[in-house]
Protein backbone atom coordinates (compact mmCIF):
# COMPACT_ATOMS: atom_id res chain seq x y z
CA UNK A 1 -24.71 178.66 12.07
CA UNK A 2 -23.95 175.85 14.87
CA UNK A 3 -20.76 176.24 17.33
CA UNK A 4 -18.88 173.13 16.85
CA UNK A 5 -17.09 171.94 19.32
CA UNK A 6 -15.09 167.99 19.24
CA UNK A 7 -15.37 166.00 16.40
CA UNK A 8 -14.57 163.74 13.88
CA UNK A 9 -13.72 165.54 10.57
CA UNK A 10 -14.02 162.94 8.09
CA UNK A 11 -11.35 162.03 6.11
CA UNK A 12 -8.67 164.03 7.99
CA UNK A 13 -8.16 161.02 10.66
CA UNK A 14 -7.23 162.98 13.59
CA UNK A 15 -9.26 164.90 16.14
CA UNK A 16 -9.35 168.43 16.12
CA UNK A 17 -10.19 170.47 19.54
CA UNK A 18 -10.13 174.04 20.62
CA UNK A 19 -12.65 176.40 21.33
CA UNK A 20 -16.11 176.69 19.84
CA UNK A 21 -15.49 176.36 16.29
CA UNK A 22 -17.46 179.46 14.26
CA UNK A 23 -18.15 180.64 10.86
CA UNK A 24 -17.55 176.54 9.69
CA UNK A 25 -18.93 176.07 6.34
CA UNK A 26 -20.13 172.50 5.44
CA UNK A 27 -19.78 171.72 1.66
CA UNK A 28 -20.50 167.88 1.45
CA UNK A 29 -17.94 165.81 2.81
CA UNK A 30 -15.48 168.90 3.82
CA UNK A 31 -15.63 171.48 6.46
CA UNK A 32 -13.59 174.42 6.22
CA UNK A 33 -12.87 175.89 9.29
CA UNK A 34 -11.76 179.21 9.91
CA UNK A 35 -10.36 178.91 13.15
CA UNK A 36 -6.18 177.98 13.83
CA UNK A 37 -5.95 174.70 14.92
CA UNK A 38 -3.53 173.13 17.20
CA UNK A 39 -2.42 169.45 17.06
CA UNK A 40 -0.97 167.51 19.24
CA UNK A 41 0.65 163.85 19.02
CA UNK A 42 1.73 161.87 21.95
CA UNK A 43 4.29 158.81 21.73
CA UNK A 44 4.71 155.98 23.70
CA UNK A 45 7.47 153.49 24.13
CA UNK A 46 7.01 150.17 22.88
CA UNK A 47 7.31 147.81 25.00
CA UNK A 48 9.76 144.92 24.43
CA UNK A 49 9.01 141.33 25.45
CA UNK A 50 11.73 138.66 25.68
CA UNK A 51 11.17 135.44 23.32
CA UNK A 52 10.56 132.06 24.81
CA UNK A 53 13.51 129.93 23.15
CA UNK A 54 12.92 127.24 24.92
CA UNK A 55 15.75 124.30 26.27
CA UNK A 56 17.92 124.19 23.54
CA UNK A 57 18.66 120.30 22.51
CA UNK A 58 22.15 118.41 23.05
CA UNK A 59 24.74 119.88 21.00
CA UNK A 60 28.13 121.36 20.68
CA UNK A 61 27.97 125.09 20.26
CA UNK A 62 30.17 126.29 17.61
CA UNK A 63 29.76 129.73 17.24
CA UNK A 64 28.15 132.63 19.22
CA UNK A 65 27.71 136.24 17.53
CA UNK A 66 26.38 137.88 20.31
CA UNK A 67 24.16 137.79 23.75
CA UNK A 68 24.88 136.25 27.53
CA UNK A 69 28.67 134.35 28.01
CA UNK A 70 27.84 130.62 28.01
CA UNK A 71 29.73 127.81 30.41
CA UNK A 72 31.20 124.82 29.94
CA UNK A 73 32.44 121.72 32.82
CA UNK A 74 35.35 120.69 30.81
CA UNK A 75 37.28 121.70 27.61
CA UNK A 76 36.39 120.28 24.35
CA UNK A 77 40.15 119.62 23.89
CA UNK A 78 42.87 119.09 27.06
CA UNK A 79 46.29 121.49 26.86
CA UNK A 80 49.59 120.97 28.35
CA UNK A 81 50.70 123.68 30.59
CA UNK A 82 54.09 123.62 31.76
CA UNK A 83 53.85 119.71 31.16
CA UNK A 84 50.82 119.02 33.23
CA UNK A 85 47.49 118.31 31.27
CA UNK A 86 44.72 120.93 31.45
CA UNK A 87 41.69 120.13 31.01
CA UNK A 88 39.16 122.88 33.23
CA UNK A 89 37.66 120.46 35.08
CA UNK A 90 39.76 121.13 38.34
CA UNK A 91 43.02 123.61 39.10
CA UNK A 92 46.66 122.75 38.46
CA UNK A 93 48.47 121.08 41.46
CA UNK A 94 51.48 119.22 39.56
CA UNK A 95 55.07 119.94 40.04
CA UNK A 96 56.46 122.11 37.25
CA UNK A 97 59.25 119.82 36.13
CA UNK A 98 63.14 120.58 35.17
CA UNK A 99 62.13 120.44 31.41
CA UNK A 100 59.72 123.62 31.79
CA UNK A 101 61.94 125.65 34.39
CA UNK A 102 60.53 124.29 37.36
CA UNK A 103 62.75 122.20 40.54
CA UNK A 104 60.55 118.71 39.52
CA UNK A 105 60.46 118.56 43.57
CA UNK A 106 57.71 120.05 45.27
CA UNK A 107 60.07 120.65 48.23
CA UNK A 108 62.65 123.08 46.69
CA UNK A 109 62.75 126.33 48.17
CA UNK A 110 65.07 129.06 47.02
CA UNK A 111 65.29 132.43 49.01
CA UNK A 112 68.36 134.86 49.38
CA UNK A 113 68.32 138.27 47.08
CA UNK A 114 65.74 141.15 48.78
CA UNK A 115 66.73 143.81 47.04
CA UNK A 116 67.64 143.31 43.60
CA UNK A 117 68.25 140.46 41.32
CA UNK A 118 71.05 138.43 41.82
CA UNK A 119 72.97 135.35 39.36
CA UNK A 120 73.66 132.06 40.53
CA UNK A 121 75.78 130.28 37.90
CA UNK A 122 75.45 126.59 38.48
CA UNK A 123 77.77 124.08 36.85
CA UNK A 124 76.72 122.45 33.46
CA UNK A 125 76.89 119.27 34.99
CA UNK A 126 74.95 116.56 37.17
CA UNK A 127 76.01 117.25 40.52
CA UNK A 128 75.83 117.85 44.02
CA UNK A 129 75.66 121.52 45.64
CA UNK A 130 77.59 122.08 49.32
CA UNK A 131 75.11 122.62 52.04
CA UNK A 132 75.67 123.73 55.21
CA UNK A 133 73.66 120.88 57.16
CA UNK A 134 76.27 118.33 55.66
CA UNK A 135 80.10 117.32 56.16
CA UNK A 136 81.75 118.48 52.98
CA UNK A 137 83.48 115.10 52.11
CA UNK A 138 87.05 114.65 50.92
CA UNK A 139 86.38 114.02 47.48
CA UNK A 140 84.03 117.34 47.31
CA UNK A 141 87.49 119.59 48.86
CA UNK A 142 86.75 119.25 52.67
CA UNK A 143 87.96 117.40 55.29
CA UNK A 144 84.60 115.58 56.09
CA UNK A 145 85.10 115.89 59.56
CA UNK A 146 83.84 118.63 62.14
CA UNK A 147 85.96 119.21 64.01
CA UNK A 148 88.85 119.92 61.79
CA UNK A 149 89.75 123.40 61.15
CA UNK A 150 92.64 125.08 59.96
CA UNK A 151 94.06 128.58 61.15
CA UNK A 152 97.54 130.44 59.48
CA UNK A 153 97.59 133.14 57.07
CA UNK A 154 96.22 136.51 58.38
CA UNK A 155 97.37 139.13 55.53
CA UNK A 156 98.54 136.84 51.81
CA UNK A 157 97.83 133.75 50.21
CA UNK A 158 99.93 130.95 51.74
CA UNK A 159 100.47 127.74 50.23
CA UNK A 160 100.74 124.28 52.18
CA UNK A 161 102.00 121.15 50.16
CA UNK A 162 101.12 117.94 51.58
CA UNK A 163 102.23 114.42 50.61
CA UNK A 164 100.25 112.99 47.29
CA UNK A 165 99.41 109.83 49.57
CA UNK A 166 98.07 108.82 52.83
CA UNK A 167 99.91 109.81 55.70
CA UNK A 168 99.90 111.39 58.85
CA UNK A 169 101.19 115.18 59.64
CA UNK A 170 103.46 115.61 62.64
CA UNK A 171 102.31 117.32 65.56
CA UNK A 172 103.71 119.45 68.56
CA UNK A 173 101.81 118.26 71.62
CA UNK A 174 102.31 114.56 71.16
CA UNK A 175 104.72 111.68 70.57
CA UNK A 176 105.57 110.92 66.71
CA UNK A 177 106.01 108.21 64.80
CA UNK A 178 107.48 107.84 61.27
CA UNK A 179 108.23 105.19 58.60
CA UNK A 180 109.67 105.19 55.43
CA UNK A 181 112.34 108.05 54.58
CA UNK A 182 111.22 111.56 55.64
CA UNK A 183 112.70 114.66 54.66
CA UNK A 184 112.60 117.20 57.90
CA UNK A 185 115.29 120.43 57.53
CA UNK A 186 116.35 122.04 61.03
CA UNK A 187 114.88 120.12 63.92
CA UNK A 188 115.27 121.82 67.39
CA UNK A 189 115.11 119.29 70.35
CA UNK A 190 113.41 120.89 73.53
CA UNK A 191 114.85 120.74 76.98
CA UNK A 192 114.89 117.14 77.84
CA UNK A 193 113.91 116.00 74.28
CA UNK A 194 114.36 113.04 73.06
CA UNK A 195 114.60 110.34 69.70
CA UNK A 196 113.14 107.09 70.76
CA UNK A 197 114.54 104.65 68.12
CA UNK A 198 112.44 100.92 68.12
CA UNK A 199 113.69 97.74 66.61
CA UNK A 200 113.18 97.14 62.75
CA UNK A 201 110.69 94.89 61.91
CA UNK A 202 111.32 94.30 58.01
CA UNK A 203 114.08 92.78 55.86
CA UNK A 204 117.13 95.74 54.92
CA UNK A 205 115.69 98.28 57.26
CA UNK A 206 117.59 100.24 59.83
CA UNK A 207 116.09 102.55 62.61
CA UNK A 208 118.37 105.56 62.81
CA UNK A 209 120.71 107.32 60.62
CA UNK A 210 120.89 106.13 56.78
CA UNK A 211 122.09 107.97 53.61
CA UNK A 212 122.38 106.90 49.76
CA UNK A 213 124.45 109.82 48.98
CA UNK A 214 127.05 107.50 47.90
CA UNK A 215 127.26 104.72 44.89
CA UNK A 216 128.38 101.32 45.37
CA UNK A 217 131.56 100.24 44.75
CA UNK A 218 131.51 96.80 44.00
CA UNK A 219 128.14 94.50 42.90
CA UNK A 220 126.27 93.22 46.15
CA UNK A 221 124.72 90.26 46.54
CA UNK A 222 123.03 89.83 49.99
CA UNK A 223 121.60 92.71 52.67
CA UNK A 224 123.69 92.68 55.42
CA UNK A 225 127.51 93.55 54.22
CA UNK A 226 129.37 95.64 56.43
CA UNK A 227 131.21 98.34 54.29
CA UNK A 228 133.79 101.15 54.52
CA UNK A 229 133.66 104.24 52.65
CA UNK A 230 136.75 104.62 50.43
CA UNK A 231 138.91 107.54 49.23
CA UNK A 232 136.74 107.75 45.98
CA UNK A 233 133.46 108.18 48.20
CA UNK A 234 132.42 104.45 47.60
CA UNK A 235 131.47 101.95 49.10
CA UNK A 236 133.45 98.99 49.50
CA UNK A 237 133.33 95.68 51.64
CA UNK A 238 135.44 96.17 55.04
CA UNK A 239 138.13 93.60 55.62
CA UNK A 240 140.03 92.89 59.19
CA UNK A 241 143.21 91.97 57.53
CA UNK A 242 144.21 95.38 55.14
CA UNK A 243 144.38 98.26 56.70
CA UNK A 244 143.11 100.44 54.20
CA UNK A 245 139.87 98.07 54.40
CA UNK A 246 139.17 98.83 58.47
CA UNK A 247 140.16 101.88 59.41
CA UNK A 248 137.58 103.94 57.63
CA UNK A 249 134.16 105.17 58.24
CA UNK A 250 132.07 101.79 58.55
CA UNK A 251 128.29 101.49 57.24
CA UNK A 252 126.04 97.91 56.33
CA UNK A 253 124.17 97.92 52.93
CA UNK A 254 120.52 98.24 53.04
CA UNK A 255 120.06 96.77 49.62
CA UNK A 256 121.34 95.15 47.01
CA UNK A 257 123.19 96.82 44.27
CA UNK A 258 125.16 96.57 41.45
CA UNK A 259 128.89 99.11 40.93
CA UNK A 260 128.31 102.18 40.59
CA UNK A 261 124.68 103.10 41.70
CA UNK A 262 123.48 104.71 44.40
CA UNK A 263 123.62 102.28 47.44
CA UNK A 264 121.05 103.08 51.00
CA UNK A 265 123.72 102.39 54.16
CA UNK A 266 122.66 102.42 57.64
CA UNK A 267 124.92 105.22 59.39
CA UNK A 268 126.59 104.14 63.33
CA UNK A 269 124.05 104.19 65.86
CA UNK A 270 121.09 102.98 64.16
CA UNK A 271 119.43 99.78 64.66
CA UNK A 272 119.74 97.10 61.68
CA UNK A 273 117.58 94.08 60.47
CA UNK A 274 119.11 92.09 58.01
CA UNK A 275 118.45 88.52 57.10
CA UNK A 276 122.01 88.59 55.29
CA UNK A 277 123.51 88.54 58.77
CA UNK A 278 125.13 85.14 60.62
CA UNK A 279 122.69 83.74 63.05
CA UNK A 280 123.29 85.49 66.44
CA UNK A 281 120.80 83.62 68.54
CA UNK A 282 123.31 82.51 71.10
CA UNK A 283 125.20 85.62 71.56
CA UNK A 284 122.28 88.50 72.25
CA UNK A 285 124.04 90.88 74.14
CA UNK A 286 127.21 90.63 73.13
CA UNK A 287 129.99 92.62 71.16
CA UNK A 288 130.25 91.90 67.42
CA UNK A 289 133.49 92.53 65.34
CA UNK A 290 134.41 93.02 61.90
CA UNK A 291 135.39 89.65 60.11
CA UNK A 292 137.98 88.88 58.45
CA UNK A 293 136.37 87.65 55.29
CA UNK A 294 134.89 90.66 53.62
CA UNK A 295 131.38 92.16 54.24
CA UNK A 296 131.09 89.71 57.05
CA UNK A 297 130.24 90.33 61.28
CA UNK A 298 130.99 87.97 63.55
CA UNK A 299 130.61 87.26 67.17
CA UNK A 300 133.93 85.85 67.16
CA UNK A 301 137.17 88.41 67.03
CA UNK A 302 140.00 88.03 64.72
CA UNK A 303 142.96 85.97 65.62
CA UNK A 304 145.60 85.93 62.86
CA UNK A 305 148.42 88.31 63.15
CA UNK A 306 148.40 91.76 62.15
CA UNK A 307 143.99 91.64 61.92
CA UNK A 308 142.39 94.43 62.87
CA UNK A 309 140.17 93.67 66.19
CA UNK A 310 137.57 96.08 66.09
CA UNK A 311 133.75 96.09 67.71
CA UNK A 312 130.91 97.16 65.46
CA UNK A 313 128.11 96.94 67.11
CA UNK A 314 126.15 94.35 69.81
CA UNK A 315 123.45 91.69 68.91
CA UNK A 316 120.15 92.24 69.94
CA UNK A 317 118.23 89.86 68.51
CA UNK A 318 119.39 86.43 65.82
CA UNK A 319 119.44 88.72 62.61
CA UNK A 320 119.36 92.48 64.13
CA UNK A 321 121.84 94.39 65.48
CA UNK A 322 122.96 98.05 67.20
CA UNK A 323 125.13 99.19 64.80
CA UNK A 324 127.25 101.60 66.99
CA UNK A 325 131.26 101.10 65.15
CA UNK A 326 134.10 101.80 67.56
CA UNK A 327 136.43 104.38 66.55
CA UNK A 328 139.05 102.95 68.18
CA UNK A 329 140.43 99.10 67.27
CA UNK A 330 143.64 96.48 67.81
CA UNK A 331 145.58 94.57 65.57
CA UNK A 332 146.50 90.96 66.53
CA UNK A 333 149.97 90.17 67.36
């Protein structure tokens, strides 16, 4: 019998090799073999080859299942963020406005807390905040000046009440000057101090001592009427002829007023304007007197018998006098 080596067996479809094949028995189309066979198979990876798609054609894409991330320039549809208009085509560089938290001013800065966070209430209001490279004005609670500043209180809370009106405070390093009627308790006059009185310049004024501590007795007519302060702590017109009328403590009414209210009286050694007085152009300088017709002063002193002669005071100017009353007086006879 023939040693077979490689072949073909027919049918089978595979190739069959080993050593020299023996005792092989051919019986038509089939060989039987008495020899153990060993087969091998070897497989190979296919290999994959990427489709040609081609340039797609114009066209929104609409849906994607799978494969590379695609691109777009711009967004099919613009969004608001923070109130500025999106739209991919370039970055954000708007202000973030008021309405969405922001300052709306791309100049507002805010720094201060470091270490932890901190509240700043603001008022629920439209207003303006202090700063410290402005004057805090007068109607904001400062002085709106510089170079003001106040000093006092070292250890409590002190409180200073000042006039509801414009006015100015007295000092202690300069001259003073008042007007109106001020209220000052326990003034201390230094060495060589002084009250410099000046001439009234309005109607019913007096510079110097004054006091409505007492009502009227009688109903005045004019500005100008010398009085006398009676036993019932009124008022009443002085009179050269009744003793009882000229002997008393002697004041001119700074105002009209009717019996029994309070009446303002210019005190001895104060300077008076009054428009009520006689015309005393021709007689600056000189001594005045009580009249004898009541309420009046006159240049001219009292003649008839038993009158009181008594100086009140010395023209200074045609309706102003120096009140300054003698305590002393005559009587005519």
């Amino acid at each position: 019998m023939a040693l077979l080596t490689t072949r073909e067996v027919a049918g089978v479809g595979c190739t069959v090799q080993g050593s020299p094949l023996s005792n092989a028995v051919i019986d038509g189309n089939f060989i039987a073999l008495n020899v153990d066979l060993a087969l091998k198979a070897t497989l190979v990876s296919p290999t994959l080859v990427q489709p040609n798609l081609g340039t797609p054609a114009s066209g929104t894409l609409t849906h994607c299942t799978g494969g590379a991330a695609t691109t777009a320039a711009t967004l099919a549809v613009t969004r608001a963020i923070y109130g500025n208009n999106f739209d991919g085509s370039a970055a954000l560089t708007q202000v973030i406005g008021s309405a969405y938290g922001g300052t709306g001013n791309g100049w507002a800065k805010i720094t201060g807390p470091t270490t932890s966070e901190k509240t700043f209430t603001l008022p629920d209001a439209t207003t303006t905040i202090l700063t410290t490279n402005a004057l805090v004005t007068s109607a904001q609670g400062g002085t709106g000046n510089a170079y003001t500043k106040f000093t006092g209180p070292t250890t409590a809370e002190k409180t200073f009440t000042l006039p509801d009106a414009s006015a100015t405070l007295a000092r202690t390093d300069a001259a003073q000057s008042f007007t109106g009627i001020q209220t000052i308790t326990n003034i201390t006059f230094p060495t060589n101090g002084q009250i410099l009185l000046t001439v009234p310049s309005i109607d019913g004024h007096a510079t110097g001592h004054t006091t409505n501590a007492f009502n009227s007795g009688y109903s005045s007519s004019i500005v100008g009427d010398l009085v006398y302060l009676d036993s019932a702590s009124k008022w009443q017109k002085c009179d050269a002829n009744t003793l009882a009328l000229y002997n008393g403590l002697l004041g001119i009414a700074l105002e009209v007023k009717a019996d029994g209210n309070a009446l303002l009286v210019a005190l001895p050694g104060s300077m008076v304007y009054a428009t009520g007085f006689r015309d005393f152009t021709s007689f600056i300088g000189s001594p005045l007197y009580m009249s004898e017709s009541p309420g009046v002063i006159t240049e001219v002193a009292p003649t008839t018998a038993d009158a009181a002669v008594r100086i009140v005071g010395w023209a200074i100017h045609a309706d102003k006098i120096f009140f300054n009353p003698s305590a002393d007086y005559v009587t005519v006879v």
